[in-house]
PDB file of N, CA and C in Angstrom:
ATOM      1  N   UNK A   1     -93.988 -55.846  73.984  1.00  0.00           N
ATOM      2  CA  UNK A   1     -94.598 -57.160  74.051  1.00  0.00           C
ATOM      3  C   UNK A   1     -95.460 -57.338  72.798  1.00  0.00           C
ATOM      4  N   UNK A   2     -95.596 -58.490  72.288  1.00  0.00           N
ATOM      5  CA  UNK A   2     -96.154 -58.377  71.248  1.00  0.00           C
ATOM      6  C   UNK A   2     -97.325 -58.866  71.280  1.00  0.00           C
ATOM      7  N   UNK A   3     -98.191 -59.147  70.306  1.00  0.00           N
ATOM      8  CA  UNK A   3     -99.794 -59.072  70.321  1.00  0.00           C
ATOM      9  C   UNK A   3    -100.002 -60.561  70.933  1.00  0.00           C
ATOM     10  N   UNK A   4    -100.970 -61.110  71.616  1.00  0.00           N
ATOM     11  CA  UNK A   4    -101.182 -62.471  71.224  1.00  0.00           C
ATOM     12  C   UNK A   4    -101.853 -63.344  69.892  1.00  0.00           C
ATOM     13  N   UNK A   5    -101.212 -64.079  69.713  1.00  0.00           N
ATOM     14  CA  UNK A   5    -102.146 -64.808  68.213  1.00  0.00           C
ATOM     15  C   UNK A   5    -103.147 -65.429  68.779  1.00  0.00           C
ATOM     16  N   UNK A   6    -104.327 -65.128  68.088  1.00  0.00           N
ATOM     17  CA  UNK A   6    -105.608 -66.265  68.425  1.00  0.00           C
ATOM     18  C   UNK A   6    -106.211 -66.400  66.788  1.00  0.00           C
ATOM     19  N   UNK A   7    -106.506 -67.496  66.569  1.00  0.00           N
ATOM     20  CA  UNK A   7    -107.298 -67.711  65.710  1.00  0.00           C
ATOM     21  C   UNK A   7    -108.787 -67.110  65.577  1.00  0.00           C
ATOM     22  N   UNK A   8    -109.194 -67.645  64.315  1.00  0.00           N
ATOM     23  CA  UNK A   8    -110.404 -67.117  63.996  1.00  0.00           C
ATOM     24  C   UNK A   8    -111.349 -68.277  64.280  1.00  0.00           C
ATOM     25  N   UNK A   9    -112.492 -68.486  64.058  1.00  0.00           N
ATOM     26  CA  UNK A   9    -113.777 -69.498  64.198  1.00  0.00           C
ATOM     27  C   UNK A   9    -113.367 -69.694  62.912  1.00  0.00           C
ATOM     28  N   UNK A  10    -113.688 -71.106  62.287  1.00  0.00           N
ATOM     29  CA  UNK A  10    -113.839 -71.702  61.114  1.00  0.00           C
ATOM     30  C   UNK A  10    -114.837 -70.966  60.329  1.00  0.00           C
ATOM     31  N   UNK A  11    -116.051 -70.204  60.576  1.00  0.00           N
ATOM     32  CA  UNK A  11    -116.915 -69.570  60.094  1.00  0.00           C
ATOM     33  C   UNK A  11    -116.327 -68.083  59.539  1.00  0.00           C
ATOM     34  N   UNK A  12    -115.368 -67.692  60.582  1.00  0.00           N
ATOM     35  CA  UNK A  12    -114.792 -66.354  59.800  1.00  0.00           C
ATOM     36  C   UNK A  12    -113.579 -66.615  59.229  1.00  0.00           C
ATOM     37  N   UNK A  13    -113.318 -67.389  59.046  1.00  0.00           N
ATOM     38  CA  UNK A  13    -111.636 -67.708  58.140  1.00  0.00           C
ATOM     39  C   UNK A  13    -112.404 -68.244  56.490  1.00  0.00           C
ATOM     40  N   UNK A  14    -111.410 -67.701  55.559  1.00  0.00           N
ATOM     41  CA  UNK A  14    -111.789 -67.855  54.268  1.00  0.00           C
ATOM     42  C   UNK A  14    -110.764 -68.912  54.092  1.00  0.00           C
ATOM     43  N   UNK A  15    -111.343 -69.902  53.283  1.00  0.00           N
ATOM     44  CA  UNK A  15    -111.166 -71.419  52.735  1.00  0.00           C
ATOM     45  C   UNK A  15    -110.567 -71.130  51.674  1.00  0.00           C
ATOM     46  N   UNK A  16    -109.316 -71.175  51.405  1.00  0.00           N
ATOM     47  CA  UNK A  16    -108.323 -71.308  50.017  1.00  0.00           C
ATOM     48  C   UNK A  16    -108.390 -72.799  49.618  1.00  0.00           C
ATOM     49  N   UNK A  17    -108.278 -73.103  48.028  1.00  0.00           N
ATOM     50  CA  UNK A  17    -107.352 -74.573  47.773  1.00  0.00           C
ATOM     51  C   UNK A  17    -106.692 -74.434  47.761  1.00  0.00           C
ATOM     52  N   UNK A  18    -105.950 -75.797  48.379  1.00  0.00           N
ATOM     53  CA  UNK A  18    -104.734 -76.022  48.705  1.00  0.00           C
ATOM     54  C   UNK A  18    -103.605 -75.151  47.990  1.00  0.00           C
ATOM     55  N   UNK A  19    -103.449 -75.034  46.269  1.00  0.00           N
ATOM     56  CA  UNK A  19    -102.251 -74.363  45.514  1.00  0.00           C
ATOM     57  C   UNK A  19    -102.475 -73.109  45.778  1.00  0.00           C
ATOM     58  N   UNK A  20    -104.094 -72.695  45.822  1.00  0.00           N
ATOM     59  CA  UNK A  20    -103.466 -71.320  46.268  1.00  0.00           C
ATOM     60  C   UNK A  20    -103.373 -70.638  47.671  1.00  0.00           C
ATOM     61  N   UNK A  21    -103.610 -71.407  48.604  1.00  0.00           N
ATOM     62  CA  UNK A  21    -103.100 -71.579  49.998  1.00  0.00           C
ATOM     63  C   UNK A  21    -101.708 -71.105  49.854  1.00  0.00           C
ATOM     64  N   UNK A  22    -100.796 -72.400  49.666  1.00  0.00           N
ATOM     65  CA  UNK A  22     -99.434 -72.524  49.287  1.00  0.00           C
ATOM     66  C   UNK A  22     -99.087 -71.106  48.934  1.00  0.00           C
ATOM     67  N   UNK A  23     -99.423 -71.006  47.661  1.00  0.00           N
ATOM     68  CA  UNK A  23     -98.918 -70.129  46.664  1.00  0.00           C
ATOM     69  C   UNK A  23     -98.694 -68.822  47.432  1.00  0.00           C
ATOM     70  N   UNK A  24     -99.925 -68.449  48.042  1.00  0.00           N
ATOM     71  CA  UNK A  24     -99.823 -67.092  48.938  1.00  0.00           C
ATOM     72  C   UNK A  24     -99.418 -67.315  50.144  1.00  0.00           C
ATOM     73  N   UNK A  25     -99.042 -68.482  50.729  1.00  0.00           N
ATOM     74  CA  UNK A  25     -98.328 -68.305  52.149  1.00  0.00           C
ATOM     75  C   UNK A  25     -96.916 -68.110  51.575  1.00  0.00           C
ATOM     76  N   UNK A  26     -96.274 -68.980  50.336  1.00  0.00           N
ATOM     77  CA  UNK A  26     -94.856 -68.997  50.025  1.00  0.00           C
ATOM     78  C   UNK A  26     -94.273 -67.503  49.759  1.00  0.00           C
ATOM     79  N   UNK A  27     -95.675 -66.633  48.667  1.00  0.00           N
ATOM     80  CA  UNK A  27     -95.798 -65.189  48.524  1.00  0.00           C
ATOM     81  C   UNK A  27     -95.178 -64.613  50.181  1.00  0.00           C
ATOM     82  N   UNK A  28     -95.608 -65.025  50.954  1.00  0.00           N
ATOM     83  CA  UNK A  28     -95.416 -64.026  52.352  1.00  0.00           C
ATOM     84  C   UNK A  28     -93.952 -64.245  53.140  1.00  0.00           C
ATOM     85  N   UNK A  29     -93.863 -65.450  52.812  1.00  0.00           N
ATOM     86  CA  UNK A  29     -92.586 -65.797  53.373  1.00  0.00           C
ATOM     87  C   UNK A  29     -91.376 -65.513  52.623  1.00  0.00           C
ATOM     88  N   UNK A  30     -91.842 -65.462  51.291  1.00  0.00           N
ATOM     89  CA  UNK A  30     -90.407 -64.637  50.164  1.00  0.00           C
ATOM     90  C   UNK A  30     -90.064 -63.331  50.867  1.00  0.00           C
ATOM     91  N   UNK A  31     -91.476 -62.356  50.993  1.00  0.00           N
ATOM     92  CA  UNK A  31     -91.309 -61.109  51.184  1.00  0.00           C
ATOM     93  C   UNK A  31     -90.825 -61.145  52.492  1.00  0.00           C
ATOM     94  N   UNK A  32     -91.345 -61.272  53.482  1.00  0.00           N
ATOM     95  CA  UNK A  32     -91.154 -61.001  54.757  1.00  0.00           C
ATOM     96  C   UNK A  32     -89.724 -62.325  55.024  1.00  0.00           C
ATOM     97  N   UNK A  33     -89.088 -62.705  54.813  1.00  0.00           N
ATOM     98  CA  UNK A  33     -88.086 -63.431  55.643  1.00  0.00           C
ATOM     99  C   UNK A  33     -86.662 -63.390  54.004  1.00  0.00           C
ATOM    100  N   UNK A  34     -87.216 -63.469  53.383  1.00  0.00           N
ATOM    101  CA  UNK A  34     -86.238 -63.335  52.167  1.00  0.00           C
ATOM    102  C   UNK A  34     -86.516 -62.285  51.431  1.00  0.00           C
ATOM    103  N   UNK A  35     -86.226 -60.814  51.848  1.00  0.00           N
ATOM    104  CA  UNK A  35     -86.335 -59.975  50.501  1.00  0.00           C
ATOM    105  C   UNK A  35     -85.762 -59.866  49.563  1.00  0.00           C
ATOM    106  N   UNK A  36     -84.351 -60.463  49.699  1.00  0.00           N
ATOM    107  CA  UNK A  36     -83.385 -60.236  48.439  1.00  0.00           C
ATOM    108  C   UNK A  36     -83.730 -61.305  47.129  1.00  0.00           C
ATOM    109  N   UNK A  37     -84.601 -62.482  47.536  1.00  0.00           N
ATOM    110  CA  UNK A  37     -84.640 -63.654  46.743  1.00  0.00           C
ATOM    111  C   UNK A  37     -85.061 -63.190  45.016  1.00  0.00           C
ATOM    112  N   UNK A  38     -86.197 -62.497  44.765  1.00  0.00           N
ATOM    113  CA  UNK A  38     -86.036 -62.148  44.135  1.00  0.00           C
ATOM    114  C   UNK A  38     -85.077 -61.099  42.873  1.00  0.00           C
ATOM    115  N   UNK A  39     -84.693 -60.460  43.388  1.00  0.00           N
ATOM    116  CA  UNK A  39     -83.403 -59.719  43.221  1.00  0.00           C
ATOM    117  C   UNK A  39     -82.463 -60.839  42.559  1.00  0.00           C
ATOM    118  N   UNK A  40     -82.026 -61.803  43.265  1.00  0.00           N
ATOM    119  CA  UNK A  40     -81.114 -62.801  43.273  1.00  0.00           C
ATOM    120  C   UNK A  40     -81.173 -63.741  42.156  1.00  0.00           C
ATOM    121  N   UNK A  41     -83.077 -64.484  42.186  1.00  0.00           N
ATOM    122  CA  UNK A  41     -83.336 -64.712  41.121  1.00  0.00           C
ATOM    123  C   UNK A  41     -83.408 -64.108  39.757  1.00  0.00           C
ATOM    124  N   UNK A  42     -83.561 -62.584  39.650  1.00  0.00           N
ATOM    125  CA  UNK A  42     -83.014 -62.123  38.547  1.00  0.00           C
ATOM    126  C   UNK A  42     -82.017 -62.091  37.973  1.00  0.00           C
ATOM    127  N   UNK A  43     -80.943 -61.664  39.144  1.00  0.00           N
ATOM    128  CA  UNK A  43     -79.269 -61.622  38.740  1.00  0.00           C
ATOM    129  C   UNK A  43     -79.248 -63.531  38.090  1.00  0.00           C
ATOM    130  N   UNK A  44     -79.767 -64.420  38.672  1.00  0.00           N
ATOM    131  CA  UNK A  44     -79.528 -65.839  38.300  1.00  0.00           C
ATOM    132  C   UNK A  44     -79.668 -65.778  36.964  1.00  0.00           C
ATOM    133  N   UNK A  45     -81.139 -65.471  36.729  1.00  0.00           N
ATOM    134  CA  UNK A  45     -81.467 -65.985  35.064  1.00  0.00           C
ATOM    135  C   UNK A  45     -80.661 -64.990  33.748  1.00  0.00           C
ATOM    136  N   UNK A  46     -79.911 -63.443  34.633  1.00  0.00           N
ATOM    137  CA  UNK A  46     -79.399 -62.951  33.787  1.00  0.00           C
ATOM    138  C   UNK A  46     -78.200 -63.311  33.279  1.00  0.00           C
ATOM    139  N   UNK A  47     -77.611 -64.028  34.966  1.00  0.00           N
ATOM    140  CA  UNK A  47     -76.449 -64.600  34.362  1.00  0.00           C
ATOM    141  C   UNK A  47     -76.493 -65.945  33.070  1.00  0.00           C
ATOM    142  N   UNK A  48     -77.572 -66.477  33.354  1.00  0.00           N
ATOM    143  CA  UNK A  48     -77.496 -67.924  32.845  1.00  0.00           C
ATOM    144  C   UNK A  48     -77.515 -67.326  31.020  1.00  0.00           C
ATOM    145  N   UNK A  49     -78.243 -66.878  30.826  1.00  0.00           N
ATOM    146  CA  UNK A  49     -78.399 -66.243  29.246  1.00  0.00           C
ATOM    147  C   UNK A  49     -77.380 -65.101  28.941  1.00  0.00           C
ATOM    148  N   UNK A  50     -76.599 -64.779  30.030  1.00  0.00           N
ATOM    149  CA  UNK A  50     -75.166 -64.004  29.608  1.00  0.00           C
ATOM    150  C   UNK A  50     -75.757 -62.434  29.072  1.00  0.00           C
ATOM    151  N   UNK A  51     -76.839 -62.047  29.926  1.00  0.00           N
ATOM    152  CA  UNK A  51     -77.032 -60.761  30.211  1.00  0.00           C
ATOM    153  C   UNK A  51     -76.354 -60.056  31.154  1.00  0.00           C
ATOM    154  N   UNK A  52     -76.812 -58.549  31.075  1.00  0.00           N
ATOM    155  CA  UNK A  52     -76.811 -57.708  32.359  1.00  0.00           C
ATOM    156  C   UNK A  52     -77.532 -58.079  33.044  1.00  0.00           C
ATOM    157  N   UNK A  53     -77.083 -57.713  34.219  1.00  0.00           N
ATOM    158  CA  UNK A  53     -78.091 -58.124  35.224  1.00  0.00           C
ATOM    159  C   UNK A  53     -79.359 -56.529  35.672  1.00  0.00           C
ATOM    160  N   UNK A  54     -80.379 -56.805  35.737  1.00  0.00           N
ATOM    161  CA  UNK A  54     -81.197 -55.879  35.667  1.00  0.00           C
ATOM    162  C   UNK A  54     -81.968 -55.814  37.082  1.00  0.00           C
ATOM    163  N   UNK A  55     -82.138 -54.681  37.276  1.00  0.00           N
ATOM    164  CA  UNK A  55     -82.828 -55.015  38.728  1.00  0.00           C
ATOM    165  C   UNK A  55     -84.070 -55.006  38.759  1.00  0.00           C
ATOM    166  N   UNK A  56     -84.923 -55.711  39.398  1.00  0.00           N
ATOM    167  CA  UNK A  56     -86.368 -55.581  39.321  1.00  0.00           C
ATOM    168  C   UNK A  56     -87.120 -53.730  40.073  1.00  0.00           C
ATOM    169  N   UNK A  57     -87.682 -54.175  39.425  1.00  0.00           N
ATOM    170  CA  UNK A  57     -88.820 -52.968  39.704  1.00  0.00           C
ATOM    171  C   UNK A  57     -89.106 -52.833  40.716  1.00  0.00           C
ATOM    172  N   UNK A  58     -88.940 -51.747  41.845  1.00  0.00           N
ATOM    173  CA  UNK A  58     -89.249 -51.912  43.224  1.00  0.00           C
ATOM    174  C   UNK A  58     -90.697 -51.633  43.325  1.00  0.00           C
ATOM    175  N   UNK A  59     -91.795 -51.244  42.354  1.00  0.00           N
ATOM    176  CA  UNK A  59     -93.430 -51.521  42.425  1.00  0.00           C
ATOM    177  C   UNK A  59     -93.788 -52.770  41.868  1.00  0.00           C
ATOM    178  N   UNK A  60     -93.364 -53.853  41.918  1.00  0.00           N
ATOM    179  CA  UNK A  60     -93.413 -55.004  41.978  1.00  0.00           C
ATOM    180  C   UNK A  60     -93.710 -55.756  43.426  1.00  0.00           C
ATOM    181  N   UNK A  61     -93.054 -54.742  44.332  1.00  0.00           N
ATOM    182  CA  UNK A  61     -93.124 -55.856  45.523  1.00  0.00           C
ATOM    183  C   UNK A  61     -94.710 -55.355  46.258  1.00  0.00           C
ATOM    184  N   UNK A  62     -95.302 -56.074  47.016  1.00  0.00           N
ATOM    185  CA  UNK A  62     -96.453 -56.010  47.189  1.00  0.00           C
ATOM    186  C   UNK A  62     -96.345 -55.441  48.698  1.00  0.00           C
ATOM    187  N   UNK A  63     -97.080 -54.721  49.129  1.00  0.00           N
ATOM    188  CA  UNK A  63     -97.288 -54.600  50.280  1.00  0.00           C
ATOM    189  C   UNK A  63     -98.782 -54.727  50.727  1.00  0.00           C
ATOM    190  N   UNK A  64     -98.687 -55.972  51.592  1.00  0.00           N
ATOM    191  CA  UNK A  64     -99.851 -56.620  51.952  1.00  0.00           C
ATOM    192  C   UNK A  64     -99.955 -56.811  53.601  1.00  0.00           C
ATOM    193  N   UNK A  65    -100.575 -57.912  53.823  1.00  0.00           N
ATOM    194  CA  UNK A  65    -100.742 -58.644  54.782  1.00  0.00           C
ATOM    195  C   UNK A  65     -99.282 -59.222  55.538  1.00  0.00           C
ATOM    196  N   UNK A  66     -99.788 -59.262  56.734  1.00  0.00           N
ATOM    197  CA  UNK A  66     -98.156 -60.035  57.369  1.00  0.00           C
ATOM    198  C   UNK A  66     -98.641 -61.662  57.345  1.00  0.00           C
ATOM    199  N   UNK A  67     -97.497 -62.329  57.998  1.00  0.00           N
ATOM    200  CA  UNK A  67     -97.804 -63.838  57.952  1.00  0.00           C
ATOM    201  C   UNK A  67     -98.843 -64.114  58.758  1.00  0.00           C
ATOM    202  N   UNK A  68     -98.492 -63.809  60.352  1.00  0.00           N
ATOM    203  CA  UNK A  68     -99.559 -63.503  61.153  1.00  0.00           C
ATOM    204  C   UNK A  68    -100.900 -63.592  60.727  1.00  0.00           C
ATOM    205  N   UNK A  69    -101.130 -62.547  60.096  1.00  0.00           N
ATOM    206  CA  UNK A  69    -102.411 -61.715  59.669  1.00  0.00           C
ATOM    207  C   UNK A  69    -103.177 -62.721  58.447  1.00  0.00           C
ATOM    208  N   UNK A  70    -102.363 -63.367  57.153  1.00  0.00           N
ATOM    209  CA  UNK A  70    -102.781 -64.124  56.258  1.00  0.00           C
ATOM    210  C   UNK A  70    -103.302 -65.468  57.053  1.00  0.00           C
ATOM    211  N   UNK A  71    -102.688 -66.207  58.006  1.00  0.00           N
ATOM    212  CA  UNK A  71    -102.828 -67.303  58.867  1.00  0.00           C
ATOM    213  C   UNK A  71    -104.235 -66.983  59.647  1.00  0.00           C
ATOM    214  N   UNK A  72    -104.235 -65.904  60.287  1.00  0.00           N
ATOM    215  CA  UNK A  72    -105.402 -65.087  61.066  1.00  0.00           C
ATOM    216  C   UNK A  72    -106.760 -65.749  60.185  1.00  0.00           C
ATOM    217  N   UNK A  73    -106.289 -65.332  58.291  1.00  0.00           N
ATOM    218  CA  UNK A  73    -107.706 -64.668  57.896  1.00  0.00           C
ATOM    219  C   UNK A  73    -107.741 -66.174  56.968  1.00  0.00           C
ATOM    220  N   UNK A  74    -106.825 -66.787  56.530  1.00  0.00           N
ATOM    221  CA  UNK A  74    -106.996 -67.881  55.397  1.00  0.00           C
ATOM    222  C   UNK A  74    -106.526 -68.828  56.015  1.00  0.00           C
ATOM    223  N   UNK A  75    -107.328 -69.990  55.732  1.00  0.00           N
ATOM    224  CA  UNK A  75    -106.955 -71.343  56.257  1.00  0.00           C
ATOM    225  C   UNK A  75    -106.726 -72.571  54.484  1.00  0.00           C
ATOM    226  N   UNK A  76    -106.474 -73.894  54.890  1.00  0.00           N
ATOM    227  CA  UNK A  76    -106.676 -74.285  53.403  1.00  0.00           C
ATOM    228  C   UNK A  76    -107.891 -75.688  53.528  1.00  0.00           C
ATOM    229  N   UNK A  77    -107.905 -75.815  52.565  1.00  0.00           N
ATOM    230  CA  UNK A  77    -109.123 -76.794  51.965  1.00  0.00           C
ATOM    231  C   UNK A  77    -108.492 -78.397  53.508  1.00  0.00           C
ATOM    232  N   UNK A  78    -107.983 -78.304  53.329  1.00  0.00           N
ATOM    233  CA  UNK A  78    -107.648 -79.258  54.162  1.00  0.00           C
ATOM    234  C   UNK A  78    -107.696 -79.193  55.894  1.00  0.00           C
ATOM    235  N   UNK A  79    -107.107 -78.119  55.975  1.00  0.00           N
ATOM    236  CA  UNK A  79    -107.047 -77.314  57.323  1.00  0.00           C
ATOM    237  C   UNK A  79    -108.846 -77.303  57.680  1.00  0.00           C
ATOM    238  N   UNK A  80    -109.381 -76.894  56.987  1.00  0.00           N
ATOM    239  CA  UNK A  80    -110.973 -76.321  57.290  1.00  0.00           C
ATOM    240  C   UNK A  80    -111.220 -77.529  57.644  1.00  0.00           C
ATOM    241  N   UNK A  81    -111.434 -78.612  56.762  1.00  0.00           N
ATOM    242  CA  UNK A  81    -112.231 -79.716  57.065  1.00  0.00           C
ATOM    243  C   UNK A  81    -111.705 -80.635  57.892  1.00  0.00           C
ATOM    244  N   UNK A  82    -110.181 -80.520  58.605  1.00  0.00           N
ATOM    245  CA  UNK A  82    -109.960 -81.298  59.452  1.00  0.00           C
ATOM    246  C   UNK A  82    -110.570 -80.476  60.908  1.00  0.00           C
ATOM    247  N   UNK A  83    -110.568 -79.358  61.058  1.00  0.00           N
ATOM    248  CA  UNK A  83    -111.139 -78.666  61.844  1.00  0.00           C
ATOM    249  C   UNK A  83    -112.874 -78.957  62.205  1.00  0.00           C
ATOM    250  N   UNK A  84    -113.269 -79.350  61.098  1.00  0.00           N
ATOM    251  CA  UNK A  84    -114.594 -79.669  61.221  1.00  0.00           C
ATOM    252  C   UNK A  84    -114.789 -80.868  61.855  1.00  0.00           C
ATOM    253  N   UNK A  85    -114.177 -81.695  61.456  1.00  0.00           N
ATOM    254  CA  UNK A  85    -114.135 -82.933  61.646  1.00  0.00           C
ATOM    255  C   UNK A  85    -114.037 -82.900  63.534  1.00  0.00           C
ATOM    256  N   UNK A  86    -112.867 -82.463  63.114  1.00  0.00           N
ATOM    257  CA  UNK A  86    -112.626 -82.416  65.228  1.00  0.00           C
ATOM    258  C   UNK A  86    -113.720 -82.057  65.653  1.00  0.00           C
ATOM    259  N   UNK A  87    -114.349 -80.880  65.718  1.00  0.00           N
ATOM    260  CA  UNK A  87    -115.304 -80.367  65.956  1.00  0.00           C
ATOM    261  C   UNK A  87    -116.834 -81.219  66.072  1.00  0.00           C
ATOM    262  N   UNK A  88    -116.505 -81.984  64.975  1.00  0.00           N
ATOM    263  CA  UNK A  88    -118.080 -82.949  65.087  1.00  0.00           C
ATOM    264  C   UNK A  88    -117.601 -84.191  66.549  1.00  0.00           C
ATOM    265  N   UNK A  89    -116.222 -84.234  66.319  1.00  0.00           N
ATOM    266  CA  UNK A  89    -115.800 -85.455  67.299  1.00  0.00           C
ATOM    267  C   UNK A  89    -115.778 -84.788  68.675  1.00  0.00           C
ATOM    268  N   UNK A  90    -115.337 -83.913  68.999  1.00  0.00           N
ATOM    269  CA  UNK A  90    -115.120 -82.706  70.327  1.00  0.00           C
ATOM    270  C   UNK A  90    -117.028 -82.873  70.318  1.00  0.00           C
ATOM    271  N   UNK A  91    -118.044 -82.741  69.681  1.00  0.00           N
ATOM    272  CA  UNK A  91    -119.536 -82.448  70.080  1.00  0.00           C
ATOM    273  C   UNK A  91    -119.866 -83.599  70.196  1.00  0.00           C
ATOM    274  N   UNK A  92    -119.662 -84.669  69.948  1.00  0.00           N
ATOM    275  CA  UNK A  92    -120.444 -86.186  70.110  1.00  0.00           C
ATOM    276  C   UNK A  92    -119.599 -86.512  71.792  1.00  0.00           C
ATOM    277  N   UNK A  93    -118.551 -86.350  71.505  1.00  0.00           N
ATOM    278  CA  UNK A  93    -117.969 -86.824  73.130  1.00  0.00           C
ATOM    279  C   UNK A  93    -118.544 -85.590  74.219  1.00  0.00           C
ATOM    280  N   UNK A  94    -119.221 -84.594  74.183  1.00  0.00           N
ATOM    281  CA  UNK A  94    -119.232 -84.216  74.940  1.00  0.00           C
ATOM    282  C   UNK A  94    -121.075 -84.185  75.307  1.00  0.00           C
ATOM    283  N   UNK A  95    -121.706 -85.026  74.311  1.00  0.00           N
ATOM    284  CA  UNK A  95    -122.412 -85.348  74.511  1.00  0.00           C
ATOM    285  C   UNK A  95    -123.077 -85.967  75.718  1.00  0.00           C
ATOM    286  N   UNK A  96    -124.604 -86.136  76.849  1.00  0.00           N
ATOM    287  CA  UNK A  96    -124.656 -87.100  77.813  1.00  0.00           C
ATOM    288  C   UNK A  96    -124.919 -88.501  77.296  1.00  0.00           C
ATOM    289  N   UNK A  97    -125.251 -88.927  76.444  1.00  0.00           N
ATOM    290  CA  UNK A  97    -126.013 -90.533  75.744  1.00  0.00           C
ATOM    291  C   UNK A  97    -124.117 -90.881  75.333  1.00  0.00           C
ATOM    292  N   UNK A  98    -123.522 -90.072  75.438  1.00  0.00           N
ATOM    293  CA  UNK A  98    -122.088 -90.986  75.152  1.00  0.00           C
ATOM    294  C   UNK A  98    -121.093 -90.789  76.317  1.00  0.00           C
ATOM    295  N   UNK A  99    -121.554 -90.645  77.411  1.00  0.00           N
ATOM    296  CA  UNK A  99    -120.954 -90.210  78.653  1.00  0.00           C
ATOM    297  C   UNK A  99    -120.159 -91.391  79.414  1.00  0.00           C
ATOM    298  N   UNK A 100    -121.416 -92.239  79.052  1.00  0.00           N
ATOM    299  CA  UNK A 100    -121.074 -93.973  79.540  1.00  0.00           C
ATOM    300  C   UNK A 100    -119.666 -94.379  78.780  1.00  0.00           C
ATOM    301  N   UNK A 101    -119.896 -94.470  77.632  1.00  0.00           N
ATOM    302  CA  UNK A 101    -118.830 -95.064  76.781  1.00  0.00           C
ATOM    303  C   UNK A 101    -117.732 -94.417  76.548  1.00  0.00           C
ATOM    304  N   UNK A 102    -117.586 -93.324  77.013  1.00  0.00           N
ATOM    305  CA  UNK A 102    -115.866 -92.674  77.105  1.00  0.00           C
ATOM    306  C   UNK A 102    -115.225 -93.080  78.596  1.00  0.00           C
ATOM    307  N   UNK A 103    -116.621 -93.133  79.527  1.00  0.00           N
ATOM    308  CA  UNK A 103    -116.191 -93.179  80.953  1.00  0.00           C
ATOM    309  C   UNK A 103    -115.871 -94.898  80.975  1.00  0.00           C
ATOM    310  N   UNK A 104    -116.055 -95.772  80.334  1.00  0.00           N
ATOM    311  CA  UNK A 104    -115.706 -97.370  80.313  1.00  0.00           C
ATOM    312  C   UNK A 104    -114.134 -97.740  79.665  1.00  0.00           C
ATOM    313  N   UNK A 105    -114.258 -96.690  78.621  1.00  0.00           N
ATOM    314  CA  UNK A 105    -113.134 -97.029  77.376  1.00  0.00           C
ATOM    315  C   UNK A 105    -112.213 -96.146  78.468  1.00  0.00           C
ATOM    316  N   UNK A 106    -111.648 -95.155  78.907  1.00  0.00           N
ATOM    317  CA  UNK A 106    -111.238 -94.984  80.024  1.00  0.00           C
ATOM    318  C   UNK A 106    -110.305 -95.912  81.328  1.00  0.00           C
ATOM    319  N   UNK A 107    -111.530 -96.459  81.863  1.00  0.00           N
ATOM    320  CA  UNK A 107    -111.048 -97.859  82.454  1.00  0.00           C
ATOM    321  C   UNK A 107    -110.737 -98.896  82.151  1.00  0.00           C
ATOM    322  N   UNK A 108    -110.722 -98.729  80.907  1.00  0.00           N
ATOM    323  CA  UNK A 108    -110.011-100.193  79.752  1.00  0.00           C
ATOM    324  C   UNK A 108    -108.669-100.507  79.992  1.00  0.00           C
TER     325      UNK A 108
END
């Protein structure tokens, strides 16, 4: 059985921008779901310039974090602050001085 995923609190997740969000989730998903891509992309560009084809360096590939685990620990510039946002909206509605006005809009 496998683990359950739970997130982190917005306070313990580290805030990437956006490109390098991207950049290192695309990093995880090459490795872990496409290993050959690179490989492939080499044989590509060797063919195109009418080389040998050369194989990459197998200490090139990184061994890191799983997808899981990067998602766990990094969120992005966008992700954070929509999270916040909810968060300010989730604390005003659950407020009592706004108890009235969800319970009216409701019966609307």
């Amino acid at each position: 059985m496998s683990p359950k995923h739970t997130q982190m609190p917005l306070a313990e997740t580290h805030i990437l921008d956006e490109d390098e969000f991207t950049e290192r989730l695309d990093g995880i998903i090459e490795r872990d779901f496409f290993p050959d891509l690179k490989q492939l992309r080499a044989e590509n560009r060797a063919l195109e310039i009418g080389a040998d084809v050369a194989k990459p360096d197998v200490s090139d590939t990184k061994v890191s974090v799983s997808l899981g685990e990067f998602l766990d620990t990094y969120t992005s510039e966008d992700s954070a602050s929509f999270k916040r946002l909810l968060q300010i909206e989730n604390k005003s509605r659950n407020e009592p001085a706004n108890e009235g006005v969800w319970t009216r809009q409701r019966h609307l």
